[in-house]
C-alpha atoms as a PDB file:
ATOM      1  CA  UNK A   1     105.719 163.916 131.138  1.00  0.00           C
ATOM      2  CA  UNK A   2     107.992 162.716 133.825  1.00  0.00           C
ATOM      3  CA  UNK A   3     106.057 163.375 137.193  1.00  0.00           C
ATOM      4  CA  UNK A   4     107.098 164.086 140.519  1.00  0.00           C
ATOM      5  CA  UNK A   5     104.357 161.677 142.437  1.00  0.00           C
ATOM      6  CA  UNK A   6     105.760 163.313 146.689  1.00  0.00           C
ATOM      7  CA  UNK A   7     108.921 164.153 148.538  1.00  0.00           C
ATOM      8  CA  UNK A   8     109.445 162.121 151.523  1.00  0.00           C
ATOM      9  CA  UNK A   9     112.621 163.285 154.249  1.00  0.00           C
ATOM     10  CA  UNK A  10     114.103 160.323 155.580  1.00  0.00           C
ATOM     11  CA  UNK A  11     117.054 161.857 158.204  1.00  0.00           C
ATOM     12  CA  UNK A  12     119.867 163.515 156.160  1.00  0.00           C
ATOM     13  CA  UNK A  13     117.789 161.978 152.502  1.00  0.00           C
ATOM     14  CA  UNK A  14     115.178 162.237 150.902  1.00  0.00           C
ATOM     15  CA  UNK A  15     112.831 159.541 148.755  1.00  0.00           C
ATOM     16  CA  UNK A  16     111.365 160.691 145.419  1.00  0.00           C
ATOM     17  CA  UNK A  17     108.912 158.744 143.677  1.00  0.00           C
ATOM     18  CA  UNK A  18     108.699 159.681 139.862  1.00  0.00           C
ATOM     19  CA  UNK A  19     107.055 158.079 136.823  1.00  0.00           C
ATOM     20  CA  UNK A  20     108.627 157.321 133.475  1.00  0.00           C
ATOM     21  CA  UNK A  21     108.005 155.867 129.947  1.00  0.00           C
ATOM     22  CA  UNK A  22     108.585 152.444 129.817  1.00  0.00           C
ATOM     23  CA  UNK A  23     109.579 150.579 126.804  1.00  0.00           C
ATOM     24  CA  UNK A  24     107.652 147.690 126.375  1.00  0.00           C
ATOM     25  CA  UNK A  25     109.917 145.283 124.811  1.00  0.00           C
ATOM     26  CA  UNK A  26     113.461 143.906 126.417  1.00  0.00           C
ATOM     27  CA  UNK A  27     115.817 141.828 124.625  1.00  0.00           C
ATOM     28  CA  UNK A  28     117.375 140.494 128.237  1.00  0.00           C
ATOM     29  CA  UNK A  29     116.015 136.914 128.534  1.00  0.00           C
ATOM     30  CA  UNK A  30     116.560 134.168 131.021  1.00  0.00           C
ATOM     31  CA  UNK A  31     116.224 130.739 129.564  1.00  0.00           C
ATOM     32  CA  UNK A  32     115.649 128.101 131.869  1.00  0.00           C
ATOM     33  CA  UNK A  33     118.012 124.719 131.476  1.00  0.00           C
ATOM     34  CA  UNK A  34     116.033 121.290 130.773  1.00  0.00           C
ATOM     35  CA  UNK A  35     113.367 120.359 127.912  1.00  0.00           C
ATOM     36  CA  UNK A  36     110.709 122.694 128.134  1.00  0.00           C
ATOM     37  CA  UNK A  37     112.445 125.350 129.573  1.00  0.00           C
ATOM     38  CA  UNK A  38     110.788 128.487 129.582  1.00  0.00           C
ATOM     39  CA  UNK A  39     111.595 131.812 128.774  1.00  0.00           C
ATOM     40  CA  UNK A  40     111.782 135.220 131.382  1.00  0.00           C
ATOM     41  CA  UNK A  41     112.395 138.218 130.402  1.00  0.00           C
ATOM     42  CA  UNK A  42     114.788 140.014 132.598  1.00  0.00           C
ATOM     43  CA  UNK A  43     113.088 143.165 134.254  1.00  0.00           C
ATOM     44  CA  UNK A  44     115.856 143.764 136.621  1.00  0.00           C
ATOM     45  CA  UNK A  45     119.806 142.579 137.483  1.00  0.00           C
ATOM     46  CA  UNK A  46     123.055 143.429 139.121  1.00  0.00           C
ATOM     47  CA  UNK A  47     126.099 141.881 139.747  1.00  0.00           C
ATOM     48  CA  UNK A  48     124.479 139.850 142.122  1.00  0.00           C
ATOM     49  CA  UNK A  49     120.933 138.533 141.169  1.00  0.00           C
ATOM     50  CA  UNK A  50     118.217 139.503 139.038  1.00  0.00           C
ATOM     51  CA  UNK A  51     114.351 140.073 138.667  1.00  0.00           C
ATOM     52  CA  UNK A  52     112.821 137.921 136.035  1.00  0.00           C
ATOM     53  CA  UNK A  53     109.305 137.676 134.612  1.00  0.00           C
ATOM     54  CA  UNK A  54     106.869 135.293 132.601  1.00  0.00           C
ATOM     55  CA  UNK A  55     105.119 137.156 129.770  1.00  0.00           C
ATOM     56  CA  UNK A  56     102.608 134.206 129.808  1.00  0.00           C
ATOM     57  CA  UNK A  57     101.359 131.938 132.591  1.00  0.00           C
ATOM     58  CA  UNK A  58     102.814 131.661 136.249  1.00  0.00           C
ATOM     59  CA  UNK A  59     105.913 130.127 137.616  1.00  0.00           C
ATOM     60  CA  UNK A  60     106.085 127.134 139.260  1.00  0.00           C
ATOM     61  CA  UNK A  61     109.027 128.153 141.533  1.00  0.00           C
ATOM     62  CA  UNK A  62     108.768 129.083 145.519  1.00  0.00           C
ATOM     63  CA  UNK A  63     111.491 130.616 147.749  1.00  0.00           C
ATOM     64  CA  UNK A  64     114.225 128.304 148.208  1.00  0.00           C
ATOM     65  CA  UNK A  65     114.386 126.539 145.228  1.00  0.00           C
ATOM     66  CA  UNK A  66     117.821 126.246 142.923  1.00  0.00           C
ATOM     67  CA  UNK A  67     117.324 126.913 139.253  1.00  0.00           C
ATOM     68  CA  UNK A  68     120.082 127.095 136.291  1.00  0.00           C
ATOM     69  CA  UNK A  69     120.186 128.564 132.764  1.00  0.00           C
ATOM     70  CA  UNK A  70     121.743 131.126 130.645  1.00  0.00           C
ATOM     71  CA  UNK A  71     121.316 135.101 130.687  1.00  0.00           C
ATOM     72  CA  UNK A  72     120.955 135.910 126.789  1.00  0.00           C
ATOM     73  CA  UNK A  73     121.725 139.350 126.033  1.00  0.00           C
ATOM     74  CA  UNK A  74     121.583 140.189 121.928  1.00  0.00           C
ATOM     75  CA  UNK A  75     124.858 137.651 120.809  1.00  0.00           C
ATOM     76  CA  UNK A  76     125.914 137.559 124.601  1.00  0.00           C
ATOM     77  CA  UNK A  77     124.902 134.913 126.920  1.00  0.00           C
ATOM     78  CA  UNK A  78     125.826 133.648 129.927  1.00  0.00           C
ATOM     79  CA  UNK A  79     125.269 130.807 132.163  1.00  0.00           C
ATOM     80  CA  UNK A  80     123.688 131.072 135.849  1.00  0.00           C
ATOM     81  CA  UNK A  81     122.845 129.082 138.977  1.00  0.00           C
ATOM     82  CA  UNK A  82     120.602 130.805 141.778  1.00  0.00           C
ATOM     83  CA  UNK A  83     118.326 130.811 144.429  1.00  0.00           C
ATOM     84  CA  UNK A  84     114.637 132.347 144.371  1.00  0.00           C
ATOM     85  CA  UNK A  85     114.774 134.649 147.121  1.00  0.00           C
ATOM     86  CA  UNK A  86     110.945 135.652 146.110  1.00  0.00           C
ATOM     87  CA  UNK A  87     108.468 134.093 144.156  1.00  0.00           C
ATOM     88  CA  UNK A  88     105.070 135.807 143.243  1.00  0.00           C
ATOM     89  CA  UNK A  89     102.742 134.707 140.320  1.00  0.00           C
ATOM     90  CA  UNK A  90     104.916 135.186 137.005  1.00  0.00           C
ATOM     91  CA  UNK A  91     107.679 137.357 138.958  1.00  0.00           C
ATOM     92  CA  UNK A  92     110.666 135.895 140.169  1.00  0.00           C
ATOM     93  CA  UNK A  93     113.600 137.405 142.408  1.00  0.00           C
ATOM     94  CA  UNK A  94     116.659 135.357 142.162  1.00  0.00           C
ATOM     95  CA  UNK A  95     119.840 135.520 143.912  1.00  0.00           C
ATOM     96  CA  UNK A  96     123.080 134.263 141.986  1.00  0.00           C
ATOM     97  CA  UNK A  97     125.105 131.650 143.412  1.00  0.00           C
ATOM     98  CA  UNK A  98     128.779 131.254 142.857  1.00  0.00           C
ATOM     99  CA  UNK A  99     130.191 134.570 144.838  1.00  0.00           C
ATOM    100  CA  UNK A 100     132.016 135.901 143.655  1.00  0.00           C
ATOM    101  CA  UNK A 101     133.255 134.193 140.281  1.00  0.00           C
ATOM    102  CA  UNK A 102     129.794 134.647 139.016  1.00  0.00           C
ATOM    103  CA  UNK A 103     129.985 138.178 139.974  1.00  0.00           C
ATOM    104  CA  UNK A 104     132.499 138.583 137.978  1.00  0.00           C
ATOM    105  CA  UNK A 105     131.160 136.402 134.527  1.00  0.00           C
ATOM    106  CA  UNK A 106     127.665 139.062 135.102  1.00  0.00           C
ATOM    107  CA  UNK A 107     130.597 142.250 135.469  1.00  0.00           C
ATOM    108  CA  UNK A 108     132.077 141.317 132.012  1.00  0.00           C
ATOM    109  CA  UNK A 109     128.763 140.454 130.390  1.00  0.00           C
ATOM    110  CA  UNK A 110     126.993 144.262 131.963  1.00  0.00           C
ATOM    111  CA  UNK A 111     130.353 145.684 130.830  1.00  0.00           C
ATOM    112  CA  UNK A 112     130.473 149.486 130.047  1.00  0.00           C
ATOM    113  CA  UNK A 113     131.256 148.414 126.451  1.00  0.00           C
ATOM    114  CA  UNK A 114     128.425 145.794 126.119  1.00  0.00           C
ATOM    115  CA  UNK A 115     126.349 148.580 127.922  1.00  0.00           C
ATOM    116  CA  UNK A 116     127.322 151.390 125.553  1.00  0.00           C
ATOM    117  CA  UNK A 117     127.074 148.931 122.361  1.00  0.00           C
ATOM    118  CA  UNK A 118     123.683 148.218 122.966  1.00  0.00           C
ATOM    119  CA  UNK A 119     121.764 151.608 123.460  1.00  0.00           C
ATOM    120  CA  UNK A 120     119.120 152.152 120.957  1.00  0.00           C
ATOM    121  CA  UNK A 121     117.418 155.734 120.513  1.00  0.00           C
ATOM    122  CA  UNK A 122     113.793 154.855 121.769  1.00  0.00           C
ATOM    123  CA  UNK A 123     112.258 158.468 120.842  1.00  0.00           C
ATOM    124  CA  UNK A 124     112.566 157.688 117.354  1.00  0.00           C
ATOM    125  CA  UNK A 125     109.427 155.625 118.064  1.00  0.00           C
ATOM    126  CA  UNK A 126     106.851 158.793 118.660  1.00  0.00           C
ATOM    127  CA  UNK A 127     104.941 157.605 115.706  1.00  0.00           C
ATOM    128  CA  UNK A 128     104.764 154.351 117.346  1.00  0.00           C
ATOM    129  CA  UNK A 129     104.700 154.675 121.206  1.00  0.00           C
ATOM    130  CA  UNK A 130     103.225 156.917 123.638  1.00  0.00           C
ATOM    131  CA  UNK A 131     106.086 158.843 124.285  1.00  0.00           C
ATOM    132  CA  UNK A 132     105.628 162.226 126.862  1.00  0.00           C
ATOM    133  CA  UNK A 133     106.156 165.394 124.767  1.00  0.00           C
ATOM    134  CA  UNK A 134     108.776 167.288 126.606  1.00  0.00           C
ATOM    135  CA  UNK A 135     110.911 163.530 126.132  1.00  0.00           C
ATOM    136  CA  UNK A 136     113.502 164.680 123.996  1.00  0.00           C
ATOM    137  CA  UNK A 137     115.393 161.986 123.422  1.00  0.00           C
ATOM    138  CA  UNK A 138     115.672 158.946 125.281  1.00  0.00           C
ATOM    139  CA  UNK A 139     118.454 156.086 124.658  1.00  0.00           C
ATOM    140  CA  UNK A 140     117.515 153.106 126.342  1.00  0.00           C
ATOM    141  CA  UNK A 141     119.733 149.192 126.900  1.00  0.00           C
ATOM    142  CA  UNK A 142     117.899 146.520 128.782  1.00  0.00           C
ATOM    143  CA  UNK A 143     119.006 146.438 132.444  1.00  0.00           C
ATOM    144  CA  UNK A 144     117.857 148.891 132.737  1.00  0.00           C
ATOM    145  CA  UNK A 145     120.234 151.155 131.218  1.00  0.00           C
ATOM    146  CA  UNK A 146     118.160 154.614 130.481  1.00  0.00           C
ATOM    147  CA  UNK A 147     119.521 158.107 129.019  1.00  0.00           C
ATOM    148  CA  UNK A 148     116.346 160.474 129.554  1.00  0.00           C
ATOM    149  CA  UNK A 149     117.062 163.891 128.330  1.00  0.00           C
ATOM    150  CA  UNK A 150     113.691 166.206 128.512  1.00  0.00           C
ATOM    151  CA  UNK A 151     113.262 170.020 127.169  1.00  0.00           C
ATOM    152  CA  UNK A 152     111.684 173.126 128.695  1.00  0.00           C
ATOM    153  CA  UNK A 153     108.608 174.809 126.519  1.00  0.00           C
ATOM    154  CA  UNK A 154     110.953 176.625 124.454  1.00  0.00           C
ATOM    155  CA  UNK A 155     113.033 173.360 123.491  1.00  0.00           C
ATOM    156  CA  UNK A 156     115.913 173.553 125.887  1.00  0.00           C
ATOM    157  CA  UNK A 157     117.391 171.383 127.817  1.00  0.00           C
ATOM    158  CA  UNK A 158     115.703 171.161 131.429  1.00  0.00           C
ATOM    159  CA  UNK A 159     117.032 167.965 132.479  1.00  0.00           C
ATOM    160  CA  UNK A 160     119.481 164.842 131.954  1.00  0.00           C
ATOM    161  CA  UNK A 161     118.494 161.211 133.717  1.00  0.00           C
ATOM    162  CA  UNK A 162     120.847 158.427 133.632  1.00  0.00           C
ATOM    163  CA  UNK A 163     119.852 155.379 134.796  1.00  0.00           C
ATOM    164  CA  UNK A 164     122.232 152.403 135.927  1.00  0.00           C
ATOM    165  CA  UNK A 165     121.180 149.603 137.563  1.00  0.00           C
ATOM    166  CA  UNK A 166     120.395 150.364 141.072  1.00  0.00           C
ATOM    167  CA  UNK A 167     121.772 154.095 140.549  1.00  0.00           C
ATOM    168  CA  UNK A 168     120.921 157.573 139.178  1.00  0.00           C
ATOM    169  CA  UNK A 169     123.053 160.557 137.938  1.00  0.00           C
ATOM    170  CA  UNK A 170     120.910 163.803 137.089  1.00  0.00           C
ATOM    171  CA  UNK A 171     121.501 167.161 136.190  1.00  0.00           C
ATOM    172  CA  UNK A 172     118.631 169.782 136.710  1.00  0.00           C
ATOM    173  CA  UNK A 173     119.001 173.461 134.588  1.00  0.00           C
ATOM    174  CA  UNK A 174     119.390 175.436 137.869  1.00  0.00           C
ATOM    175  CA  UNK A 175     120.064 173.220 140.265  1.00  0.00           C
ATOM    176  CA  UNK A 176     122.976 171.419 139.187  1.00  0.00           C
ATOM    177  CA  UNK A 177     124.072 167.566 139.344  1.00  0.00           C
ATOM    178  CA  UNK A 178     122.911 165.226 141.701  1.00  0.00           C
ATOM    179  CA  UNK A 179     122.956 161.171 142.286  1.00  0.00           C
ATOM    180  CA  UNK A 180     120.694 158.132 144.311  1.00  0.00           C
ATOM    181  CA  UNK A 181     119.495 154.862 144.442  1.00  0.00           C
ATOM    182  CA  UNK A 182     117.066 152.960 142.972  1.00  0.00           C
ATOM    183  CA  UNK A 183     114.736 151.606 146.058  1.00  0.00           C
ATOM    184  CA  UNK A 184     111.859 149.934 144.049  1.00  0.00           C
ATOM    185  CA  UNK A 185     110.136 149.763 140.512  1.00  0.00           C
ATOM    186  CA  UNK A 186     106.779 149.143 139.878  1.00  0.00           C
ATOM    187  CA  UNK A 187     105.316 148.690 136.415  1.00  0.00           C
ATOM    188  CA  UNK A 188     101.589 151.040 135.767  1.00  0.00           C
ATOM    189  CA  UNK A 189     100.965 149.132 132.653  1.00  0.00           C
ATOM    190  CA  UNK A 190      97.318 150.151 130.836  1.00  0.00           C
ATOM    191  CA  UNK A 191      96.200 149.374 127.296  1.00  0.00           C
ATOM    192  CA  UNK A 192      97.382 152.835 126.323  1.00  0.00           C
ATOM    193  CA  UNK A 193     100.306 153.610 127.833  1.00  0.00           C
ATOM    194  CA  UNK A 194     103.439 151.341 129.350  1.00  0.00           C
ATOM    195  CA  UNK A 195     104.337 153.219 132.541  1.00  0.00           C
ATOM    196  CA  UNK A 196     106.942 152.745 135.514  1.00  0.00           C
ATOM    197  CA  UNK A 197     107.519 154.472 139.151  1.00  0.00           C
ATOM    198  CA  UNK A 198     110.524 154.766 140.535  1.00  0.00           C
ATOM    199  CA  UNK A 199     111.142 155.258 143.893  1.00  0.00           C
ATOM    200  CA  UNK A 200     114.669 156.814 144.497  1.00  0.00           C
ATOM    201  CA  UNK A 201     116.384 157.502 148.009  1.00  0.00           C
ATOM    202  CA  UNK A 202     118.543 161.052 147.111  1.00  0.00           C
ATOM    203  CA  UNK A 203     122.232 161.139 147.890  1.00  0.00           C
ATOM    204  CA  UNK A 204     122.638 164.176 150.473  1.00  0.00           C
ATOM    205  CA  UNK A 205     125.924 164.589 148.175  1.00  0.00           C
ATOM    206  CA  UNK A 206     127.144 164.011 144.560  1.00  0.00           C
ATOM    207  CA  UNK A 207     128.101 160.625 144.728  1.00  0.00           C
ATOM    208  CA  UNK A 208     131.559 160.239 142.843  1.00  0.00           C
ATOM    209  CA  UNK A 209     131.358 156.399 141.816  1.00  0.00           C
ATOM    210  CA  UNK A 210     127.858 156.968 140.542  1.00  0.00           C
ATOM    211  CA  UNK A 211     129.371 159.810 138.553  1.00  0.00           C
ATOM    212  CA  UNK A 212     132.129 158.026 137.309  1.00  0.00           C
ATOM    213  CA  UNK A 213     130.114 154.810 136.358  1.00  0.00           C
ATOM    214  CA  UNK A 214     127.571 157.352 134.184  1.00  0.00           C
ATOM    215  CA  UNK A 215     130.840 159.633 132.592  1.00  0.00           C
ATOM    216  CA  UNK A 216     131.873 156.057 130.890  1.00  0.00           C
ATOM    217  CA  UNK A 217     128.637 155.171 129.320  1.00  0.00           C
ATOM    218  CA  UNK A 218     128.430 158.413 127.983  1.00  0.00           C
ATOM    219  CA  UNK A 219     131.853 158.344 126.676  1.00  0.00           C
ATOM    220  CA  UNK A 220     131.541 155.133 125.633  1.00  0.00           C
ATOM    221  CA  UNK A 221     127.607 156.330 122.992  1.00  0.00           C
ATOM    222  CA  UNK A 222     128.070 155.316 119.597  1.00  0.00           C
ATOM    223  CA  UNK A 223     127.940 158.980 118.940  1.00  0.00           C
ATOM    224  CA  UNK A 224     125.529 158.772 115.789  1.00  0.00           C
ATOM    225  CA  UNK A 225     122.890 158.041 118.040  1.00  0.00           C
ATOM    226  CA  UNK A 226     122.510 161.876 119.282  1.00  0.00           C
ATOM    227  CA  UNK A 227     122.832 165.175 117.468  1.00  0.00           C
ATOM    228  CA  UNK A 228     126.576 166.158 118.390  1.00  0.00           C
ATOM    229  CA  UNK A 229     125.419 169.508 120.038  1.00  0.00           C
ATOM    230  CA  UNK A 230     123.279 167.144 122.063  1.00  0.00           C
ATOM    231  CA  UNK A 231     126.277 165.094 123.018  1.00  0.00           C
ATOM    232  CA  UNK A 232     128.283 167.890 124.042  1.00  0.00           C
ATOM    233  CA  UNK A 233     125.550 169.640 126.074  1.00  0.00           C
ATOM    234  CA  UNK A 234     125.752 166.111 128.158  1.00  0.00           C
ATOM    235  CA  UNK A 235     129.290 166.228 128.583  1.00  0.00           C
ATOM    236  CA  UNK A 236     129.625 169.451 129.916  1.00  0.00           C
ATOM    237  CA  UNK A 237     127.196 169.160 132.532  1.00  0.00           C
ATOM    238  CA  UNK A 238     127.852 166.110 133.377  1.00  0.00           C
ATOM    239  CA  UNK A 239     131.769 167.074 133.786  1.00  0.00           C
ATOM    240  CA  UNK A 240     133.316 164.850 130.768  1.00  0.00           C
ATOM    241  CA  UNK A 241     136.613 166.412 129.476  1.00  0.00           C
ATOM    242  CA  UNK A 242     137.211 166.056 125.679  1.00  0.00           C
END
């Protein structure tokens, strides 16, 4: 079950922290250049840097160093320079160099299209994850890219989550739509269960570009992926004319 962890007021916005499902798996990967170049998977990125991870061991980085590889993303890939703006154990944050031609390269490879493309319907795992039971169905894309859509007790539609990048769009049955931003992540991994909190700061109003940015994923679903009364449902409340 999504949870609702407190409700902070910061002036004219207010902070949630929530807890999701997290898939355990990401096919995002940063290879390093170089023989012997290892391999990060890519918890985090935006058009301007990323958050990167070793599965095993620790990095040998520290802030301030340069590193350069390629961003592999499914047959996509491409190639990076940055700057480790943080270093910590096996966690890396890195900050692109290049301004604003790499900006662009990471725009066309996190394209709406490539975004769309590359959602995969995660709640046909139940059998296989540990997957909250009000979850109905959940379409996830490394990213993170994340489509939660969870039911009331009598199988209705309480609420639709889109996550994009650093942003949110939700609707809430009653309430009505609503956007923010992504302050931090943190991962509540046990041997059980593969967990994440989110922290977001709440828009005081619907933020339009948010909006926008989520109306062309959706549009853009292979539409096999959710029942089409499903589909539909999201479209309307989320204001997509068809």
């Amino acid at each position: 079950m999504e949870r609702h962890l407190n409700l902070i007021k910061t002036g004219h916005q207010e902070v949630e922290k929530r807890v999701f499902p997290r898939f355990p798996f990401s096919y995002l990967v940063f290879r390093e250049d170089g023989d012997g170049g290892k391999s990060f998977e890519v918890k985090d990125i935006s058009f301007t840097g990323m958050q990167v991870c070793l599965k095993d061991g620790e990095s040998n980085y520290k802030e301030g160093d340069t590193l350069t590889g390629e961003i592999h993303w499914y047959a996509q890939k491409v190639t990076i320079k940055g700057t480790v703006k943080r270093a910590a154990k096996s966690n890396l944050g890195i900050e692109f160099d290049g301004g604003e031609v790499i900006e662009s390269k990471i725009k066309e490879f996190l394209s709406v299209e490539n975004i769309a493309k590359s959602m995969k319907p995660i709640h046909l795992y139940k059998e296989q994850m540990d997957i909250p039971a009000n979850l109905a169905y959940w379409l996830r894309c490394d990213g993170p890219f994340e489509l939660f859509l969870w039911k009331h007790n009598d199988g209705e539609i309480s609420k639709i989550q889109v996550i994009m990048m650093h942003n949110f769009v939700e609707w809430n049955d009653g309430v009505g739509l609503g956007s923010g931003k992504i302050l931090s992540v943190k991962n509540f991994d046990t041997p059980l269960t593969n967990e994440e909190e989110f922290e977001f700061l709440i828009d005081d109003q619907l933020d339009e570009e948010k909006l926008d940015f989520c109306k062309s994923i959706i549009t853009n679903i292979d539409q096999e992926l959710l029942p089409t009364e499903v589909l539909e449902f999201i479209n309307r409340k989320i204001g997509i004319s068809k």
